[in-house]
PDB file of N, CA and C in Angstrom:
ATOM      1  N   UNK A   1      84.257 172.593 298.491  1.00  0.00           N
ATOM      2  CA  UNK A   1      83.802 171.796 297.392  1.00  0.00           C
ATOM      3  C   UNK A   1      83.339 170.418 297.846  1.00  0.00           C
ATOM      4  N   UNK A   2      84.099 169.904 299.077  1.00  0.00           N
ATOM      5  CA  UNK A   2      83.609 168.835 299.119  1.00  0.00           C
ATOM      6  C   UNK A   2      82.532 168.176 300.265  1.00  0.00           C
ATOM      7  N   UNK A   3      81.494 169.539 300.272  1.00  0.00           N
ATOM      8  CA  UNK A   3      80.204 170.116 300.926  1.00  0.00           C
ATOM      9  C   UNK A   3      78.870 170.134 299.838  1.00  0.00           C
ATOM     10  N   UNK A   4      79.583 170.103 298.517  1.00  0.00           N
ATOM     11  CA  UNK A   4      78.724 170.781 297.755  1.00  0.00           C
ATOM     12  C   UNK A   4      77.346 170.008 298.209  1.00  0.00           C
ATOM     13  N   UNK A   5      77.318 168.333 298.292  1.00  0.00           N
ATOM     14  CA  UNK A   5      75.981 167.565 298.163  1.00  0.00           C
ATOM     15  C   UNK A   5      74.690 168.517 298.894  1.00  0.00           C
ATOM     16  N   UNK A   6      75.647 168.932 300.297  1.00  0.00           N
ATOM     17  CA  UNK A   6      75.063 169.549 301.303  1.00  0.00           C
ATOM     18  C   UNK A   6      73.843 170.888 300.284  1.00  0.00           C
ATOM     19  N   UNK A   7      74.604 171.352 300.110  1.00  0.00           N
ATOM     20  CA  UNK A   7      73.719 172.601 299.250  1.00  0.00           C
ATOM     21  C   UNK A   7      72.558 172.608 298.512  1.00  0.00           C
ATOM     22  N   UNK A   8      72.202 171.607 297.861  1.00  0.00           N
ATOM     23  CA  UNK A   8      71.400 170.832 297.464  1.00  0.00           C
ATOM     24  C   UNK A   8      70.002 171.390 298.075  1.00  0.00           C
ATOM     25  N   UNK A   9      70.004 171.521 299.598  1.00  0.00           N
ATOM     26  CA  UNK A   9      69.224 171.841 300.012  1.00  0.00           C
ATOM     27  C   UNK A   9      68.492 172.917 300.651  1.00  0.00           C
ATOM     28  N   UNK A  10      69.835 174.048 300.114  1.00  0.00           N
ATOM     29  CA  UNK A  10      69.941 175.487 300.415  1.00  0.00           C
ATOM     30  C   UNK A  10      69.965 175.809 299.357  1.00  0.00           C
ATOM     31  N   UNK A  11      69.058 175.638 297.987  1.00  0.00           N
ATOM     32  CA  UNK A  11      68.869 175.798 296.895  1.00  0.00           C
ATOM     33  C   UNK A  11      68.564 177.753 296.801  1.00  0.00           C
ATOM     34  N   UNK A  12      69.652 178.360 296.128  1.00  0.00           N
ATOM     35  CA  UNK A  12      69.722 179.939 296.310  1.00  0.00           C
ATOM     36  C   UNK A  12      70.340 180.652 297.101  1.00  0.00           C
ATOM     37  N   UNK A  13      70.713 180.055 298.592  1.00  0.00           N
ATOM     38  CA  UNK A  13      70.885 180.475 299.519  1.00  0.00           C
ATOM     39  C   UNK A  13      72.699 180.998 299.589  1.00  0.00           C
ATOM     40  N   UNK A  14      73.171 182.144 300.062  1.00  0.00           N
ATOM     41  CA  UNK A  14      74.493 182.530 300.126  1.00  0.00           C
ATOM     42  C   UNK A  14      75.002 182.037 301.113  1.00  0.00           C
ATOM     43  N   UNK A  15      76.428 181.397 301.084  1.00  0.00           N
ATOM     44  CA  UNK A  15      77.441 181.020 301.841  1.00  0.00           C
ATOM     45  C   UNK A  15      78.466 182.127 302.217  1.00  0.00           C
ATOM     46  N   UNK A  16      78.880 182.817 302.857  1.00  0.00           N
ATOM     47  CA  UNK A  16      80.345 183.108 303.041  1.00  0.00           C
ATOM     48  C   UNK A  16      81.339 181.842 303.012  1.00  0.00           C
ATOM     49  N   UNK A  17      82.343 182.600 302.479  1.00  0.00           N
ATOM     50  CA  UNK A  17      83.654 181.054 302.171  1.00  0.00           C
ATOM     51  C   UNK A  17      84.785 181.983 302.850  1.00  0.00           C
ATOM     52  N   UNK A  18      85.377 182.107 304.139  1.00  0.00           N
ATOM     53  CA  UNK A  18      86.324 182.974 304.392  1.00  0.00           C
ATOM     54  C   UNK A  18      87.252 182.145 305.446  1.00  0.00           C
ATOM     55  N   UNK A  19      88.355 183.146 305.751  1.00  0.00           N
ATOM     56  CA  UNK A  19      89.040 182.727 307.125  1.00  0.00           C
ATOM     57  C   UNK A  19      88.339 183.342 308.532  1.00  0.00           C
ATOM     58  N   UNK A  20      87.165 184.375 308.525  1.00  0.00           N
ATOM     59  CA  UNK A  20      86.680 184.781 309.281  1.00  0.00           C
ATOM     60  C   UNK A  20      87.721 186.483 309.996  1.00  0.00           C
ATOM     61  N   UNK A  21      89.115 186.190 309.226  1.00  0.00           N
ATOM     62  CA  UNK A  21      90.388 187.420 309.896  1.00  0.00           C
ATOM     63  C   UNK A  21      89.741 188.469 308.955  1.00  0.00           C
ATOM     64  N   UNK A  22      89.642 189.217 309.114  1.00  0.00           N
ATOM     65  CA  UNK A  22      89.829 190.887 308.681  1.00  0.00           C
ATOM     66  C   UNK A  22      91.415 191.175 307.972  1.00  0.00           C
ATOM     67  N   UNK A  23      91.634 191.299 306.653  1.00  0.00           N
ATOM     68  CA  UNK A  23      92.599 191.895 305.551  1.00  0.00           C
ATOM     69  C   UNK A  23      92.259 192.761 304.630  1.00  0.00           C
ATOM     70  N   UNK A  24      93.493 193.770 304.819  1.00  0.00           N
ATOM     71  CA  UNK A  24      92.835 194.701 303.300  1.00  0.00           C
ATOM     72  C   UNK A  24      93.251 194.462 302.088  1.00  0.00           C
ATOM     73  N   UNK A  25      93.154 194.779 301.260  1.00  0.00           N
ATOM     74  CA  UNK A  25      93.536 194.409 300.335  1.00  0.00           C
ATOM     75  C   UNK A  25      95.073 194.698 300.265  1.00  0.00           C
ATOM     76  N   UNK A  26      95.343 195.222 300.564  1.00  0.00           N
ATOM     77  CA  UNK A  26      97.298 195.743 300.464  1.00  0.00           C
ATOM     78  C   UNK A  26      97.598 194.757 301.543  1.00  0.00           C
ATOM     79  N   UNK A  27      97.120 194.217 302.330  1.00  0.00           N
ATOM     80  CA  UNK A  27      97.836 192.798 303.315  1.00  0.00           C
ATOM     81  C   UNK A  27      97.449 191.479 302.719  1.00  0.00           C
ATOM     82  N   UNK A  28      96.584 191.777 301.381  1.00  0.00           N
ATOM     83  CA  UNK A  28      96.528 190.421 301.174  1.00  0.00           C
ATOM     84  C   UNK A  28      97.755 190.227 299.661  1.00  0.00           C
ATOM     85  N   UNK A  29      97.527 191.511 298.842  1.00  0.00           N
ATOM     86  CA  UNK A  29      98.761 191.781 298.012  1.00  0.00           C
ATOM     87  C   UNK A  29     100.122 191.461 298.558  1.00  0.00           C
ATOM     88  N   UNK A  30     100.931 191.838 299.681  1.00  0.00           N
ATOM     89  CA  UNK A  30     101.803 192.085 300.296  1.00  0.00           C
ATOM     90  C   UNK A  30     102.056 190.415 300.195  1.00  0.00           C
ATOM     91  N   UNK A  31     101.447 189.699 300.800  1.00  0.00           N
ATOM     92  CA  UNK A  31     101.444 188.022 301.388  1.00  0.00           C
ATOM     93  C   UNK A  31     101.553 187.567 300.010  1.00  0.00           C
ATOM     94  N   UNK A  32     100.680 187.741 299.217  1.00  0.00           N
ATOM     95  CA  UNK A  32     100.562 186.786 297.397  1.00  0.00           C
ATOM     96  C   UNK A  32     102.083 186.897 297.057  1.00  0.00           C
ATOM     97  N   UNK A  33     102.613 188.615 296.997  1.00  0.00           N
ATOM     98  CA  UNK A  33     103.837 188.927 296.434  1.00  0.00           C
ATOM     99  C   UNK A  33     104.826 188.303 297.309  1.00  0.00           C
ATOM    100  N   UNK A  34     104.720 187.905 298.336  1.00  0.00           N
ATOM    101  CA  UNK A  34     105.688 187.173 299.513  1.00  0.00           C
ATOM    102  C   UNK A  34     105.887 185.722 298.829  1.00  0.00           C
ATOM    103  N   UNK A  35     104.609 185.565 298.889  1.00  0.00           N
ATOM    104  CA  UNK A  35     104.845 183.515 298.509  1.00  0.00           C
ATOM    105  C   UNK A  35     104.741 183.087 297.073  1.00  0.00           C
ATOM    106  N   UNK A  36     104.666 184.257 296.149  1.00  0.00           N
ATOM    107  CA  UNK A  36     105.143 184.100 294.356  1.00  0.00           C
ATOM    108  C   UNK A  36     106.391 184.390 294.602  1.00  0.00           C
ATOM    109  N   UNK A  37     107.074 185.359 295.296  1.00  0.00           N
ATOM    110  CA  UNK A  37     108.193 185.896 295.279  1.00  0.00           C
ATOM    111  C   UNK A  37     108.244 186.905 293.745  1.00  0.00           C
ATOM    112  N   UNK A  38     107.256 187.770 293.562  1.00  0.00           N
ATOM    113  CA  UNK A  38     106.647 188.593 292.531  1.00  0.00           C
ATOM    114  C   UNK A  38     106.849 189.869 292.988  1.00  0.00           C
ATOM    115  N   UNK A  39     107.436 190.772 292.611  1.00  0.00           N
ATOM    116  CA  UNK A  39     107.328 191.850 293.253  1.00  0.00           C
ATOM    117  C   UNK A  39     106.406 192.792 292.093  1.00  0.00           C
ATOM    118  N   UNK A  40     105.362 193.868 292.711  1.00  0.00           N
ATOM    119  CA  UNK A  40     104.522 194.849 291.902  1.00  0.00           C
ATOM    120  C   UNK A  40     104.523 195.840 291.841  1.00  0.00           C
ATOM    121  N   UNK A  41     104.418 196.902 291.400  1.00  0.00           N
ATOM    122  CA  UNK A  41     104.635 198.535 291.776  1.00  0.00           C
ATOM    123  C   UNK A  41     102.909 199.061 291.444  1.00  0.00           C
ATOM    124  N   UNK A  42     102.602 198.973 292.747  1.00  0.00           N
ATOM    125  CA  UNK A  42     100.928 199.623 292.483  1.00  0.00           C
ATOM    126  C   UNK A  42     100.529 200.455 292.948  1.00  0.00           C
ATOM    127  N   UNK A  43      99.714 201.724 292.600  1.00  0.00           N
ATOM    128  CA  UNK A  43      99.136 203.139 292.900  1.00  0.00           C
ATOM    129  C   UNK A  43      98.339 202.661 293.926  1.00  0.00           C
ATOM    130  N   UNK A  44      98.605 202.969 295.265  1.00  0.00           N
ATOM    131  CA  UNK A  44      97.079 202.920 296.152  1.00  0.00           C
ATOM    132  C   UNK A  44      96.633 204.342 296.439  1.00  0.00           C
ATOM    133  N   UNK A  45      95.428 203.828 296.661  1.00  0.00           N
ATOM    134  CA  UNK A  45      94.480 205.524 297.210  1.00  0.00           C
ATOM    135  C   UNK A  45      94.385 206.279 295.823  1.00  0.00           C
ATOM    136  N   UNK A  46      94.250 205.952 294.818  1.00  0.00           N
ATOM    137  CA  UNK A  46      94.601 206.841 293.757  1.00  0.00           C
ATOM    138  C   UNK A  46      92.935 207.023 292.927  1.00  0.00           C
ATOM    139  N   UNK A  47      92.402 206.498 293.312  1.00  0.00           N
ATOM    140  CA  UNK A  47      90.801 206.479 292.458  1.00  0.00           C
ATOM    141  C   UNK A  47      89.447 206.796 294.330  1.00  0.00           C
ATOM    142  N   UNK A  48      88.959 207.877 294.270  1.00  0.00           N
ATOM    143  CA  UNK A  48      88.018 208.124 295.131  1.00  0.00           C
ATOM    144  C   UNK A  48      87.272 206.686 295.693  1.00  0.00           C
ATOM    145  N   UNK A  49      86.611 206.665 296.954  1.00  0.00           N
ATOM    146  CA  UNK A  49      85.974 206.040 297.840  1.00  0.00           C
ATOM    147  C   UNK A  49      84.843 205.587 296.761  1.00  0.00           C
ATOM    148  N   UNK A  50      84.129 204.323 296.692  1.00  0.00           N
ATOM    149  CA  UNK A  50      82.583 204.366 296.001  1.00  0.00           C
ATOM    150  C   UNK A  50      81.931 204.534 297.261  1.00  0.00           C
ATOM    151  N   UNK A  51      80.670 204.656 296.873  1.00  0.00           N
ATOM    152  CA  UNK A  51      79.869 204.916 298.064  1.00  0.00           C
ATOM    153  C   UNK A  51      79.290 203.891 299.035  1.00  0.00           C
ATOM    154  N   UNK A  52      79.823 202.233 298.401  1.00  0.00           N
ATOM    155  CA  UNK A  52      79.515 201.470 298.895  1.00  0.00           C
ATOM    156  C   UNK A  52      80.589 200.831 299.691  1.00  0.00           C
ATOM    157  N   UNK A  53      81.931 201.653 299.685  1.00  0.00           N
ATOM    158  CA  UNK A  53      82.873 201.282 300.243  1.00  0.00           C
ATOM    159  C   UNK A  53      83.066 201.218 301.506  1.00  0.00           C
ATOM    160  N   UNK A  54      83.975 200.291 302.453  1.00  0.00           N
ATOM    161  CA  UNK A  54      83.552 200.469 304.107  1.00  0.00           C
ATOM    162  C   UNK A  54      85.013 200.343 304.081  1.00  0.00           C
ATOM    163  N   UNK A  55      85.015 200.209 305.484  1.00  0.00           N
ATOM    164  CA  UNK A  55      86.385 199.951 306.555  1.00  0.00           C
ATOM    165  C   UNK A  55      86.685 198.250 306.608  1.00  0.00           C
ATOM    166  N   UNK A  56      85.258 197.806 306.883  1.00  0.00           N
ATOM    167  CA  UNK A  56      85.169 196.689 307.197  1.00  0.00           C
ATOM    168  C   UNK A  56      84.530 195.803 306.310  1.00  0.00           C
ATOM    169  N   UNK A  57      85.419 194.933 305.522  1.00  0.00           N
ATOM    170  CA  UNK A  57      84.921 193.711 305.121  1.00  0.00           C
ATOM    171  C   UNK A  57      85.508 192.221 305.613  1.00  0.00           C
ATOM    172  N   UNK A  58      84.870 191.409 306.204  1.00  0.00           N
ATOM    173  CA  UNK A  58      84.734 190.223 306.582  1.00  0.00           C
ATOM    174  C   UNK A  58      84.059 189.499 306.867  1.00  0.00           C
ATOM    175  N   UNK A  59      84.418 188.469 305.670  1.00  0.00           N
ATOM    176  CA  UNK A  59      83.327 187.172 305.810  1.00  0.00           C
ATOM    177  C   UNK A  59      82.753 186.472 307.115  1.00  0.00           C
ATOM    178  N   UNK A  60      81.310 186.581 306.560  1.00  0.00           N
ATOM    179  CA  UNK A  60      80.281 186.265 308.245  1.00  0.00           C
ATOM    180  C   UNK A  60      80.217 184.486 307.815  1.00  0.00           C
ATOM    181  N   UNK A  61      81.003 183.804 308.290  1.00  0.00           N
ATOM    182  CA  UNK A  61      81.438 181.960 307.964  1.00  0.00           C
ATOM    183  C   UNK A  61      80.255 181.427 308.837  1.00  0.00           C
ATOM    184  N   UNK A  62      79.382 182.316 309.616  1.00  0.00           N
ATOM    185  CA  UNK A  62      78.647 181.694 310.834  1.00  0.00           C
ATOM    186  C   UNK A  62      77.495 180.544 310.213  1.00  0.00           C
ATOM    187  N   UNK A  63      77.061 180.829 309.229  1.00  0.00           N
ATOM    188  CA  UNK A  63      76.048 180.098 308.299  1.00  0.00           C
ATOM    189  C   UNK A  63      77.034 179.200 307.754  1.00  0.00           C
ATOM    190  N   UNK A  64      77.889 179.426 307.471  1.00  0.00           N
ATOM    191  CA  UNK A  64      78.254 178.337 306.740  1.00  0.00           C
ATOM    192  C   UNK A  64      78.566 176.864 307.628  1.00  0.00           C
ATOM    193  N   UNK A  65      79.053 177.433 308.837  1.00  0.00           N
ATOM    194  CA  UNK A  65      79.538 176.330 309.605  1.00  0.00           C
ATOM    195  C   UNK A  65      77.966 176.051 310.556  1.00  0.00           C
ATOM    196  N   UNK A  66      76.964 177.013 310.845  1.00  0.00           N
ATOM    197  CA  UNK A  66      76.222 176.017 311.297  1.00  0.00           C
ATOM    198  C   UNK A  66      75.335 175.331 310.401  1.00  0.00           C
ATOM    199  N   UNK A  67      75.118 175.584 308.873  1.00  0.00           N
ATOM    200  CA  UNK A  67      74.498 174.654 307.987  1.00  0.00           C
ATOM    201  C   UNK A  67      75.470 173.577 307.863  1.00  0.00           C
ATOM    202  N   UNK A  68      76.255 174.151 306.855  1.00  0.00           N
ATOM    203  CA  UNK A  68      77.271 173.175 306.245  1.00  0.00           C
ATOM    204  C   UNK A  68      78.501 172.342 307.470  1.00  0.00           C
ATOM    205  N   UNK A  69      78.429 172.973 308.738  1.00  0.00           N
ATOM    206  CA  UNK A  69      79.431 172.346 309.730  1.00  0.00           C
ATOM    207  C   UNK A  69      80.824 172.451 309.132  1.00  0.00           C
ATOM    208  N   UNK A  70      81.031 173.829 307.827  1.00  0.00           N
ATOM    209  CA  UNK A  70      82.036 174.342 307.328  1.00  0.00           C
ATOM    210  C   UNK A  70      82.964 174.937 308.596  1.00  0.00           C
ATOM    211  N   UNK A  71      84.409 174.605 308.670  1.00  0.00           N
ATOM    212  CA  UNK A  71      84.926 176.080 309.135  1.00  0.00           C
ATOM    213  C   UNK A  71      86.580 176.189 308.671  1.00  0.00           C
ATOM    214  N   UNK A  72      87.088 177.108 308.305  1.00  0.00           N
ATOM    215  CA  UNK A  72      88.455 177.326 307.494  1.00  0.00           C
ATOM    216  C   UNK A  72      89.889 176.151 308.507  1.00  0.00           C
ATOM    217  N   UNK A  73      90.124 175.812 307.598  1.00  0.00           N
ATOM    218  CA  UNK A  73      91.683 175.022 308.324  1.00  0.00           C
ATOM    219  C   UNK A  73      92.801 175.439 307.791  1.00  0.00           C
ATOM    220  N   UNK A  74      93.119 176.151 307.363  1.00  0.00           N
ATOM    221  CA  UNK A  74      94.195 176.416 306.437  1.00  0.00           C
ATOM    222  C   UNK A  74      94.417 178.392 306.274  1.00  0.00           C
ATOM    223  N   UNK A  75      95.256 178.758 307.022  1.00  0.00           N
ATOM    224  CA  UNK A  75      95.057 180.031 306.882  1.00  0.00           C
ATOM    225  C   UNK A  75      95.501 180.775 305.230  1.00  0.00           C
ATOM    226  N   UNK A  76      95.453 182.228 305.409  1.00  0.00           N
ATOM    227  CA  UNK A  76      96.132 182.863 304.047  1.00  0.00           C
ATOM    228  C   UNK A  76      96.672 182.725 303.811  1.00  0.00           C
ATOM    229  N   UNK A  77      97.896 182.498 304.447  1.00  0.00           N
ATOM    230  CA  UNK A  77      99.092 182.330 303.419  1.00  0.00           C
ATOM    231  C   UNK A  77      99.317 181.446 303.153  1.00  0.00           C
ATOM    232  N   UNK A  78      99.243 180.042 304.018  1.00  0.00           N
ATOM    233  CA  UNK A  78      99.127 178.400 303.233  1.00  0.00           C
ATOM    234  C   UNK A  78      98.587 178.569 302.341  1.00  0.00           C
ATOM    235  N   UNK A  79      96.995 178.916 302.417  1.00  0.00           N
ATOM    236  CA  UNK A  79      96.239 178.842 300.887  1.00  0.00           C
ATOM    237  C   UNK A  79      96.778 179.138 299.958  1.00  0.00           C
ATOM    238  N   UNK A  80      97.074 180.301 299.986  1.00  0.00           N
ATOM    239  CA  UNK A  80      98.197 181.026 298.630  1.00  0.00           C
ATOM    240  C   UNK A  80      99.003 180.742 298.172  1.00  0.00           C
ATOM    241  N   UNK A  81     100.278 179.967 299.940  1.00  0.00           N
ATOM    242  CA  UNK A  81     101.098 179.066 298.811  1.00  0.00           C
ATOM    243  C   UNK A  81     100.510 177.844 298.070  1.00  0.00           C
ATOM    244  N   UNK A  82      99.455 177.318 298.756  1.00  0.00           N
ATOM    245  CA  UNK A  82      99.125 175.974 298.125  1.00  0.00           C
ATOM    246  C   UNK A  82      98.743 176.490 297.084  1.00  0.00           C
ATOM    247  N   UNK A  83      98.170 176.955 296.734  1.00  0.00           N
ATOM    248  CA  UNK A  83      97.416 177.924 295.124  1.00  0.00           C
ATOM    249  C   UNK A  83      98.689 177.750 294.688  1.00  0.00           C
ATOM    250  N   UNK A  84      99.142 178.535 294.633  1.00  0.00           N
ATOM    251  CA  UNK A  84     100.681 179.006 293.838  1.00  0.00           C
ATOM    252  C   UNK A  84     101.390 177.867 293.521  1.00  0.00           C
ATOM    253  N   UNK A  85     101.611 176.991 294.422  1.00  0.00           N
ATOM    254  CA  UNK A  85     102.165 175.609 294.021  1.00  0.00           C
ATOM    255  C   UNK A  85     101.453 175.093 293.144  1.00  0.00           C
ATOM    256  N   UNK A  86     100.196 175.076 293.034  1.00  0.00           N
ATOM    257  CA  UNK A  86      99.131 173.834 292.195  1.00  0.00           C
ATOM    258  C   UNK A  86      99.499 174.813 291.003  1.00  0.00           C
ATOM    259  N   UNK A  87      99.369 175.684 290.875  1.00  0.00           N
ATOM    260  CA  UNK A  87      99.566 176.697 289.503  1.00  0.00           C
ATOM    261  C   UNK A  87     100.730 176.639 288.601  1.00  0.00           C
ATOM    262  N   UNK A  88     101.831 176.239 289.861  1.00  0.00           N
ATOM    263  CA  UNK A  88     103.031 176.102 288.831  1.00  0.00           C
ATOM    264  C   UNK A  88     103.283 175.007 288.683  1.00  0.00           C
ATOM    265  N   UNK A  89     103.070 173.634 289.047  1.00  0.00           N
ATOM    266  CA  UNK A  89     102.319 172.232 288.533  1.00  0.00           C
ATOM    267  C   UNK A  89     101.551 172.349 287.800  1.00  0.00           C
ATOM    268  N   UNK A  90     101.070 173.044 287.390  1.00  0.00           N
ATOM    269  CA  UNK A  90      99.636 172.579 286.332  1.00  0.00           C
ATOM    270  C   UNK A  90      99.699 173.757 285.479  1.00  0.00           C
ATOM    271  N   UNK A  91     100.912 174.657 285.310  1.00  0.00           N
ATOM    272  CA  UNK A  91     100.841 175.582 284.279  1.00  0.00           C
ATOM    273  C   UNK A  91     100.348 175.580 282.672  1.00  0.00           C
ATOM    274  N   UNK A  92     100.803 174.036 282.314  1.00  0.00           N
ATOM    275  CA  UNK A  92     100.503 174.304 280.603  1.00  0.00           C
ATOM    276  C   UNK A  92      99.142 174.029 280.693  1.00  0.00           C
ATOM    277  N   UNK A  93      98.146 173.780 281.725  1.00  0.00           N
ATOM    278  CA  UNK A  93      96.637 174.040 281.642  1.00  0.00           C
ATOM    279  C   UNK A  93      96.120 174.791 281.295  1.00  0.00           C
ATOM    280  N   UNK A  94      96.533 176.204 281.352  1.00  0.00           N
ATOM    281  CA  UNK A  94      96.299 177.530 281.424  1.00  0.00           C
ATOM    282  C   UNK A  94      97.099 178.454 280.701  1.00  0.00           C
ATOM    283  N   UNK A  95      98.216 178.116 279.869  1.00  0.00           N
ATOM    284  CA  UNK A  95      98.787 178.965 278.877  1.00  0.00           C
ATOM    285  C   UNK A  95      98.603 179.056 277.778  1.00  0.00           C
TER     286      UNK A  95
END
């Protein structure tokens, strides 16, 4: 966010916003439910492949950091806790 001015001049243009690590979705569930201390009971594998589905998704940050001179400081699970903290500080925002 505090890049945005930058953009200005990449008017349309896509950013990746990532840590650049490779997670699936059940390692990124696993970590959220770690640092809420939330536990979930969820069906995986239970709905077929789409056809656009891969193995591999991870954010390509390479544009971002050589336009924007972006690059992640803060891994997943800080983020999450920091999320999670700001959320339960600032709850009656949102109820």
């Amino acid at each position: 966010y505090l890049l945005v001015s930058k953009l200005k001049n990449y008017s349309g243009e896509v950013f990746n916003i990532g840590t650049g690590v490779q997670r699936t979705i059940k390692q990124v569930v696993a970590l959220a439910s770690k640092v809420t201390n939330e536990k979930c009971n969820l069906c995986w594998n239970k709905i077929k492949n789409r056809k656009w589905d891969t193995d591999y998704w991870l954010a390509d940050i390479s544009k971002s950091n050589k336009l924007l001179g972006w690059k992640p400081r803060i891994n997943l699970h800080d983020g999450l806790f920091l999320t999670w903290e700001w959320f339960k500080r600032n709850v009656n925002h949102y109820s």
